[in-house]
C-alpha atoms as a PDB file:
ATOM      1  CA  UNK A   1     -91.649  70.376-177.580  1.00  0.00           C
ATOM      2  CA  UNK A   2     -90.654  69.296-173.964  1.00  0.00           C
ATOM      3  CA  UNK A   3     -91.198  71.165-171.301  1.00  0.00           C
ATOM      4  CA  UNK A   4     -89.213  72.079-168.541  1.00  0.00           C
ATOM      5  CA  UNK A   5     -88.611  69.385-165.498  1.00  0.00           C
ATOM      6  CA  UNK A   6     -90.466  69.401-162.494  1.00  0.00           C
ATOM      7  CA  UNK A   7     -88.960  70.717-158.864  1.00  0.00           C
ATOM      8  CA  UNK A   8     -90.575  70.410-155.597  1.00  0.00           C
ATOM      9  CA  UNK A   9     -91.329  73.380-154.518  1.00  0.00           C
ATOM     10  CA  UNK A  10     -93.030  74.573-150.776  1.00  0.00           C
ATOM     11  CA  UNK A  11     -96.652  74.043-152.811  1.00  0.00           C
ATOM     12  CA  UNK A  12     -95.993  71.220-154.629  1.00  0.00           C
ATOM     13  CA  UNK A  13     -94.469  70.190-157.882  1.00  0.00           C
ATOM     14  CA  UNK A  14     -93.576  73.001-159.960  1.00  0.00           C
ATOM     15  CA  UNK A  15     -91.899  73.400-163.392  1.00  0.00           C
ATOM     16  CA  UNK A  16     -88.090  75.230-163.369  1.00  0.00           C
ATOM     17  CA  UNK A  17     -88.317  78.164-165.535  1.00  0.00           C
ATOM     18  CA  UNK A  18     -86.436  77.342-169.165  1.00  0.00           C
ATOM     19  CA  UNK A  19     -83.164  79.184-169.603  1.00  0.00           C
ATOM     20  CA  UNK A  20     -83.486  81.630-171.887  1.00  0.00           C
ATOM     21  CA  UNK A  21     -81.450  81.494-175.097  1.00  0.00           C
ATOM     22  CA  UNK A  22     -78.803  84.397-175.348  1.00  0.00           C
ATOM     23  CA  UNK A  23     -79.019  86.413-178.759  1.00  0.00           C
ATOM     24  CA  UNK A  24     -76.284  85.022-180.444  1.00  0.00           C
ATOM     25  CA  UNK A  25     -77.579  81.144-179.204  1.00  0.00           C
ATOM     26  CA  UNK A  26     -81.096  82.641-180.904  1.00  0.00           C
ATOM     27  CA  UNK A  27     -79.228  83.787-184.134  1.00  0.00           C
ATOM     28  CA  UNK A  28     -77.343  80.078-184.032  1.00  0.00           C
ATOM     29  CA  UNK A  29     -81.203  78.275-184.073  1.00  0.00           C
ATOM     30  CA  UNK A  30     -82.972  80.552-186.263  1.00  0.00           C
ATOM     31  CA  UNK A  31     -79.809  79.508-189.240  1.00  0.00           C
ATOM     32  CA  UNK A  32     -80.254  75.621-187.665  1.00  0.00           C
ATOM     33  CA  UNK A  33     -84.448  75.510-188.763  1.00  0.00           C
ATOM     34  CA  UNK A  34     -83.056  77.529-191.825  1.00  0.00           C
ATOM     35  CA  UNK A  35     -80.608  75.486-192.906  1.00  0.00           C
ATOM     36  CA  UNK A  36     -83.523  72.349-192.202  1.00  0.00           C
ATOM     37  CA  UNK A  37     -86.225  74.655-194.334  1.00  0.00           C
ATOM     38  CA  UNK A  38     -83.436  75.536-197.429  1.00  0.00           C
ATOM     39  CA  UNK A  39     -83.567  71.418-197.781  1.00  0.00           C
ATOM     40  CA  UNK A  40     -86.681  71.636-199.235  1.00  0.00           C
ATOM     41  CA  UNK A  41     -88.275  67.877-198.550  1.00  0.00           C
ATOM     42  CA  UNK A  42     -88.514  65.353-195.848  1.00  0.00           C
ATOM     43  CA  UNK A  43     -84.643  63.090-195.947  1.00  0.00           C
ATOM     44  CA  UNK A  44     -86.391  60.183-195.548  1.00  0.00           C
ATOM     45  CA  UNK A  45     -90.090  60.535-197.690  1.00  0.00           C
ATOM     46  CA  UNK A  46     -88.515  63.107-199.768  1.00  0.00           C
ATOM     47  CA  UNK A  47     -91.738  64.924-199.628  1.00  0.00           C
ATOM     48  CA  UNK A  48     -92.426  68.638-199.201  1.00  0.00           C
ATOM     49  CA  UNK A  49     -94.323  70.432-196.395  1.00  0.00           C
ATOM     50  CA  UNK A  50     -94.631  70.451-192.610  1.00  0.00           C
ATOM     51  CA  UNK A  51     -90.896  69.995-191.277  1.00  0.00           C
ATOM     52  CA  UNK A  52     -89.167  69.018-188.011  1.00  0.00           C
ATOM     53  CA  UNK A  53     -85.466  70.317-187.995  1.00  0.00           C
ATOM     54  CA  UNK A  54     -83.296  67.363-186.349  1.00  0.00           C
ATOM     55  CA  UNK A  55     -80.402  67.618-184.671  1.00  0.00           C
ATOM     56  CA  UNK A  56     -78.455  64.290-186.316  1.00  0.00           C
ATOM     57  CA  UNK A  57     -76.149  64.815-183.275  1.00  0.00           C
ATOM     58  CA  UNK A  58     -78.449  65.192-180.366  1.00  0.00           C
ATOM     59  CA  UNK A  59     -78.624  67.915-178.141  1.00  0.00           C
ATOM     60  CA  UNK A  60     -77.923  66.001-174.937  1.00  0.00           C
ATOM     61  CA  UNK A  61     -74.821  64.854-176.994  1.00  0.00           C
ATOM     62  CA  UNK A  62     -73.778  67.829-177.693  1.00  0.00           C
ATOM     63  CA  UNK A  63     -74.144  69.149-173.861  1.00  0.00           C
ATOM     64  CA  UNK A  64     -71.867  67.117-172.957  1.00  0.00           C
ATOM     65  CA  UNK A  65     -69.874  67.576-175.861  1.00  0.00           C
ATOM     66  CA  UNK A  66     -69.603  71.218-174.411  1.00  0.00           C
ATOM     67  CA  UNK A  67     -70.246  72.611-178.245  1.00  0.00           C
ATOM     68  CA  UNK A  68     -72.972  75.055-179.072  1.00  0.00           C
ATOM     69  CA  UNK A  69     -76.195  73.375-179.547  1.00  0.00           C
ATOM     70  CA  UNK A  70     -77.307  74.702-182.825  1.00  0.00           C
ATOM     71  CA  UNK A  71     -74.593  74.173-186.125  1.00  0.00           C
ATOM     72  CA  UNK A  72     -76.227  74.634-189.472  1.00  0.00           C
ATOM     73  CA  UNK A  73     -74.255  70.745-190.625  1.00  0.00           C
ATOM     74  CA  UNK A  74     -76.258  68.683-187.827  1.00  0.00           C
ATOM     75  CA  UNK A  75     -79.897  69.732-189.188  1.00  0.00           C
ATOM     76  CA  UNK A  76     -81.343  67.628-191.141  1.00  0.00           C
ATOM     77  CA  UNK A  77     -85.699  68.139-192.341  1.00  0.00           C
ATOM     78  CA  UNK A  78     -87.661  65.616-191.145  1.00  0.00           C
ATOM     79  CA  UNK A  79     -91.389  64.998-191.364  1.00  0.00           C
ATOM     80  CA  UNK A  80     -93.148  65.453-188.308  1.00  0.00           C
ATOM     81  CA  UNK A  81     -94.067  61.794-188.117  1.00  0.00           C
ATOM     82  CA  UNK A  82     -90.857  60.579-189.056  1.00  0.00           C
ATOM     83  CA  UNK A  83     -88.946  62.823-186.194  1.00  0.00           C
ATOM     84  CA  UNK A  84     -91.401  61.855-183.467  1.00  0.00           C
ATOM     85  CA  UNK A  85     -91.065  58.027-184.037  1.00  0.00           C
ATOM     86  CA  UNK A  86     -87.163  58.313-184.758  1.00  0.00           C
ATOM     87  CA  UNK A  87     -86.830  60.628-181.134  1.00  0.00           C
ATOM     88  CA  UNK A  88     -89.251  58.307-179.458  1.00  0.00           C
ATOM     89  CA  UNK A  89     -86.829  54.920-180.769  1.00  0.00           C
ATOM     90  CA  UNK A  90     -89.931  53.551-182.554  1.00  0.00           C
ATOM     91  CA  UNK A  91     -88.229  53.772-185.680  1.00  0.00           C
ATOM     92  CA  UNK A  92     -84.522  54.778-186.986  1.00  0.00           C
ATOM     93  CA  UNK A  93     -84.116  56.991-189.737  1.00  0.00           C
ATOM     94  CA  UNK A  94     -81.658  55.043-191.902  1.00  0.00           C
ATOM     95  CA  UNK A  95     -78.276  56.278-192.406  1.00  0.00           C
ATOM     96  CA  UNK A  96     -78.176  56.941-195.807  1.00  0.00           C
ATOM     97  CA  UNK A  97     -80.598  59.786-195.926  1.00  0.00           C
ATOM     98  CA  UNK A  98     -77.998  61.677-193.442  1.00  0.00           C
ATOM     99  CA  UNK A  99     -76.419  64.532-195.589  1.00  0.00           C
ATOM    100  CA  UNK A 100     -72.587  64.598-196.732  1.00  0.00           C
ATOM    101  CA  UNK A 101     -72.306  67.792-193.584  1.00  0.00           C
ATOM    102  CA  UNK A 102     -73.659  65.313-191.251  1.00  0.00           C
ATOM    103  CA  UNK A 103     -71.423  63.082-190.952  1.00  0.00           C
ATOM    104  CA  UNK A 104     -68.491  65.667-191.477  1.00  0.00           C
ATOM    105  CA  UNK A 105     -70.358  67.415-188.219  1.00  0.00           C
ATOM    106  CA  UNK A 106     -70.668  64.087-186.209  1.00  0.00           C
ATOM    107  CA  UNK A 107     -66.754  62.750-187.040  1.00  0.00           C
ATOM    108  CA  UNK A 108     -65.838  66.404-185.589  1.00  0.00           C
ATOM    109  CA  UNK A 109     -67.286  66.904-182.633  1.00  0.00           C
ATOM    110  CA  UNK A 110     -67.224  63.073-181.688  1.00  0.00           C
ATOM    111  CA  UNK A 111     -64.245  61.763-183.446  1.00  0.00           C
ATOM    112  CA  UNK A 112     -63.720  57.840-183.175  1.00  0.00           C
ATOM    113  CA  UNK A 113     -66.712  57.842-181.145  1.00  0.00           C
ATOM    114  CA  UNK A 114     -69.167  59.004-183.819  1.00  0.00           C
ATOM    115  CA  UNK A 115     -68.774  55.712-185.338  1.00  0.00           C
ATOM    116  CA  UNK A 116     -70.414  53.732-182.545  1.00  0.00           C
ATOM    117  CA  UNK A 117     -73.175  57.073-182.245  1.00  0.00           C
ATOM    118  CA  UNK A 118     -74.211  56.303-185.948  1.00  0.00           C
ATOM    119  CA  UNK A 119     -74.784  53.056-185.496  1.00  0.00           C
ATOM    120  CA  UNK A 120     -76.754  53.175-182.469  1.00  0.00           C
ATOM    121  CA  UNK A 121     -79.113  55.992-183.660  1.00  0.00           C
ATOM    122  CA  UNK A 122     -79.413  55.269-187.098  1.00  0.00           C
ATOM    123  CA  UNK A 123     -80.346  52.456-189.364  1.00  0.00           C
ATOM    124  CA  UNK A 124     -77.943  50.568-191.448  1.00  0.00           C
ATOM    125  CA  UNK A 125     -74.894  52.029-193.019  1.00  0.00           C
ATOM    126  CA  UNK A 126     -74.081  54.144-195.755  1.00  0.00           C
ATOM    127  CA  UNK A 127     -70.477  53.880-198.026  1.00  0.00           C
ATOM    128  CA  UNK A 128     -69.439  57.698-197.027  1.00  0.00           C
ATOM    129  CA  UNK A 129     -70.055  56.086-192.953  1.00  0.00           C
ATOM    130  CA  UNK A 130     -67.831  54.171-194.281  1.00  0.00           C
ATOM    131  CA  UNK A 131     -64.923  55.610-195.210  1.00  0.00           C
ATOM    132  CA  UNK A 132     -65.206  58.026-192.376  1.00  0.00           C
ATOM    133  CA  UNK A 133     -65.542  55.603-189.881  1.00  0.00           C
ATOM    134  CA  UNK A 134     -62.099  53.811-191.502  1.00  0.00           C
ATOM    135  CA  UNK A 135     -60.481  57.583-191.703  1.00  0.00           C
ATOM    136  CA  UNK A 136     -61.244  58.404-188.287  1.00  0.00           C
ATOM    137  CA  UNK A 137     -59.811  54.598-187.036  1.00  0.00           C
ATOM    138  CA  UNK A 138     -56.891  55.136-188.436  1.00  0.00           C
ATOM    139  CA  UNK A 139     -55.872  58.942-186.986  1.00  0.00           C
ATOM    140  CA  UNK A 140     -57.519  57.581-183.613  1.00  0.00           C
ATOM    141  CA  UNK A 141     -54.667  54.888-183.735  1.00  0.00           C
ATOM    142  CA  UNK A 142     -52.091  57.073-185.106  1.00  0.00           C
ATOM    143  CA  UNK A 143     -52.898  59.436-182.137  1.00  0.00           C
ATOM    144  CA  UNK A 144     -52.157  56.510-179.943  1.00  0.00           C
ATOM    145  CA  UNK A 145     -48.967  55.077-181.245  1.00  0.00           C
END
């Protein structure tokens, strides 16, 4: 878990307090690690046990995005290992073990620009990237014209 970044304070470096979640934002994470648990085993091993819930869309992403930080269709169960060396950029988790909801999530809260997301963050390609990435072309350039 990260902590907090550092401010300088009159005594020296100091962390900033985290912001505390509001009950509703708890509610919202509590049905994200839920939603991770209910898939039962790792996307990638396909293995039971210990479990990291991933945000597919990252929170920074979504930030900026402006959406809440927590949807139940951008969680995807990871092992442990697995999340650390996919967050870290040691390894990508490939694109095919993303879930149908993931990349309906992704296309809607990042439209045409989800296409060049998946790519960057995950490992090859997958035939329902696909066709989303060709839907979402095509109403980006409708949009346009």
């Amino acid at each position: 878990m990260r902590s907090s970044p550092l401010k300088r304070g009159s005594k020296g470096l100091k962390r900033k307090p985290k912001k505390r979640r509001t009950e509703a934002e708890a509610l919202a994470h509590r049905a994200f690690v839920e939603e991770a648990r209910s898939q039962r085993v790792c996307a990638v091993t396909g293995k039971g046990g210990a479990f990291d819930p991933h945000h597919v869309v990252e929170q920074q992403t979504l930030k900026r995005e402006g959406v809440p930080l927590d949807d139940r269709r951008n969680a995807l169960r990871l092992n442990p290992d697995i999340h650390a060396n996919h967050t870290t950029k040691t390894t990508k988790v490939p694109m095919r073990c993303l879930l149908d909801c993931n990349f309906e999530y992704a296309f809607e809260v990042l439209g045409v620009r989800a296409v060049e997301y998946l790519e960057r963050n995950y490992e090859g390609t997958d035939p329902r990237f696909e066709r989303a990435a060709e839907v979402a072309e095509r109403e980006w350039e409708a949009s346009r014209a």
